[in-house]
Protein backbone atom coordinates (compact mmCIF):
# COMPACT_ATOMS: atom_id res chain seq x y z
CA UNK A 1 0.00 0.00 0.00
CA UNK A 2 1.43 3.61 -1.13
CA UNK A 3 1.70 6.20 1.58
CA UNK A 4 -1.11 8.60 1.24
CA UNK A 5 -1.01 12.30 0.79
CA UNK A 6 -0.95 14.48 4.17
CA UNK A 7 -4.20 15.98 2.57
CA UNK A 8 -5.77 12.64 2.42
CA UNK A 9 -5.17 11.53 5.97
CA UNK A 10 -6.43 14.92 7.24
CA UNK A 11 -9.64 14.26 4.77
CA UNK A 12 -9.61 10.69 6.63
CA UNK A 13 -9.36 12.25 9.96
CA UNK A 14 -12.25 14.94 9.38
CA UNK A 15 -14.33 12.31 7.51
CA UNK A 16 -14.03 9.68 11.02
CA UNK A 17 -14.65 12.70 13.36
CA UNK A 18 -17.97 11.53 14.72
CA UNK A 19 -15.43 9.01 16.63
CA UNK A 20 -13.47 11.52 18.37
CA UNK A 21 -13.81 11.38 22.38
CA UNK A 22 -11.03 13.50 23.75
CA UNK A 23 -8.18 14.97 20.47
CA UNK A 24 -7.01 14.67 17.34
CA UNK A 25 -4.11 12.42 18.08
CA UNK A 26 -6.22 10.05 20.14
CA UNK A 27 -8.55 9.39 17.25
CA UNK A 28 -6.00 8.85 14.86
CA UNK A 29 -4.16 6.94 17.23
CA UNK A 30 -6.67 4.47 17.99
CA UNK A 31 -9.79 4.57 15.88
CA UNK A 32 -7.76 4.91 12.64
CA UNK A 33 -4.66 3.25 13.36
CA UNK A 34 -5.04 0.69 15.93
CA UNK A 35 -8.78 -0.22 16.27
CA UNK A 36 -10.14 0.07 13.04
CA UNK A 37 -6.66 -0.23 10.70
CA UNK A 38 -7.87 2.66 8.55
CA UNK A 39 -4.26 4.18 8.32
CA UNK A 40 -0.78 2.36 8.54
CA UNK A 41 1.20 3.10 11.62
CA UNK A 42 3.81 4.79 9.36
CA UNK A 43 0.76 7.50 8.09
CA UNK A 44 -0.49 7.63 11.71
CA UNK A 45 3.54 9.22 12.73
CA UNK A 46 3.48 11.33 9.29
CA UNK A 47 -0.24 12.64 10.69
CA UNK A 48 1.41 13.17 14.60
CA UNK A 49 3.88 15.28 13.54
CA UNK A 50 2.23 17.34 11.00
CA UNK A 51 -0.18 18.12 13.33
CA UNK A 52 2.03 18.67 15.64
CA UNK A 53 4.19 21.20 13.35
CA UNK A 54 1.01 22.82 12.42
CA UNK A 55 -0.75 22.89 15.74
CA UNK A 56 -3.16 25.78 15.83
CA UNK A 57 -1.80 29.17 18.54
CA UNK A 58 -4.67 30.15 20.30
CA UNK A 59 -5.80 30.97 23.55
CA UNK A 60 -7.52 28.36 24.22
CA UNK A 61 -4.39 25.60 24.46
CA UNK A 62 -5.07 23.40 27.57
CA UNK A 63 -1.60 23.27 28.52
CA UNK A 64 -2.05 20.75 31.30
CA UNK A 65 -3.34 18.02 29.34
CA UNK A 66 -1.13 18.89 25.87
CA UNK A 67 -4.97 19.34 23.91
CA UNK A 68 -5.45 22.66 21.63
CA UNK A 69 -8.77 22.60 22.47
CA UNK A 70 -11.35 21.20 25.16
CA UNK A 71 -11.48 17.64 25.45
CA UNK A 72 -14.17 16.21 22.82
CA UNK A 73 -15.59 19.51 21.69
CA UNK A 74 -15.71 18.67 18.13
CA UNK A 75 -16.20 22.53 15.99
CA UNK A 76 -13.14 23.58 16.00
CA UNK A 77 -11.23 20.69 15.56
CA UNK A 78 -13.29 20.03 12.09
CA UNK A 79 -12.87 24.00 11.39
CA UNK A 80 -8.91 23.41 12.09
CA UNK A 81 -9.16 20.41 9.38
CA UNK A 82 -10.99 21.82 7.21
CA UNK A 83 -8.80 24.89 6.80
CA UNK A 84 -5.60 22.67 6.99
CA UNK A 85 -7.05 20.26 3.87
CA UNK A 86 -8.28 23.93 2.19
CA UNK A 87 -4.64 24.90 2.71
CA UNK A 88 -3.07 21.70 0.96
């Protein structure tokens, strides 16, 4: 299987959302890597760190538990994809 594009697995990512219980990594961690095998671990670390390079700078970082946003609240994590995917 051929790596996919950085623009796919964030289309992946947005298109699983309804799965999402606490972040982004989480849910590409385990619903689309480990549980559900929808990405290969290799695209799950090219996902980590892109999000991780492109993380959004807001106020509203939860610095304690490392999430951008609050746990499971869904909006702007899809409005942070979608732009991301626009972007690509």
């Amino acid at each position: 299987m051929e790596t996919r594009t950085i623009k796919e697995l964030l289309q992946l990512t947005l298109d699983n959302i309804d799965h999402l219980s606490t972040g982004l990594c989480s849910l590409i961690a385990y619903h689309l890597c480990e549980n559900n095998r929808i990405i290969t671990v290799d695209e799950w670390m090219i996902l980590d760190d892109y999000i991780e390079s492109n993380r959004p700078h807001n106020k509203h970082y939860y610095t304690g538990d490392n999430y951008y946003w609050k746990i499971g609240n869904k909006t702007p994590r899809i409005n942070w994809l979608k732009k991301q995917i626009k972007s690509l």
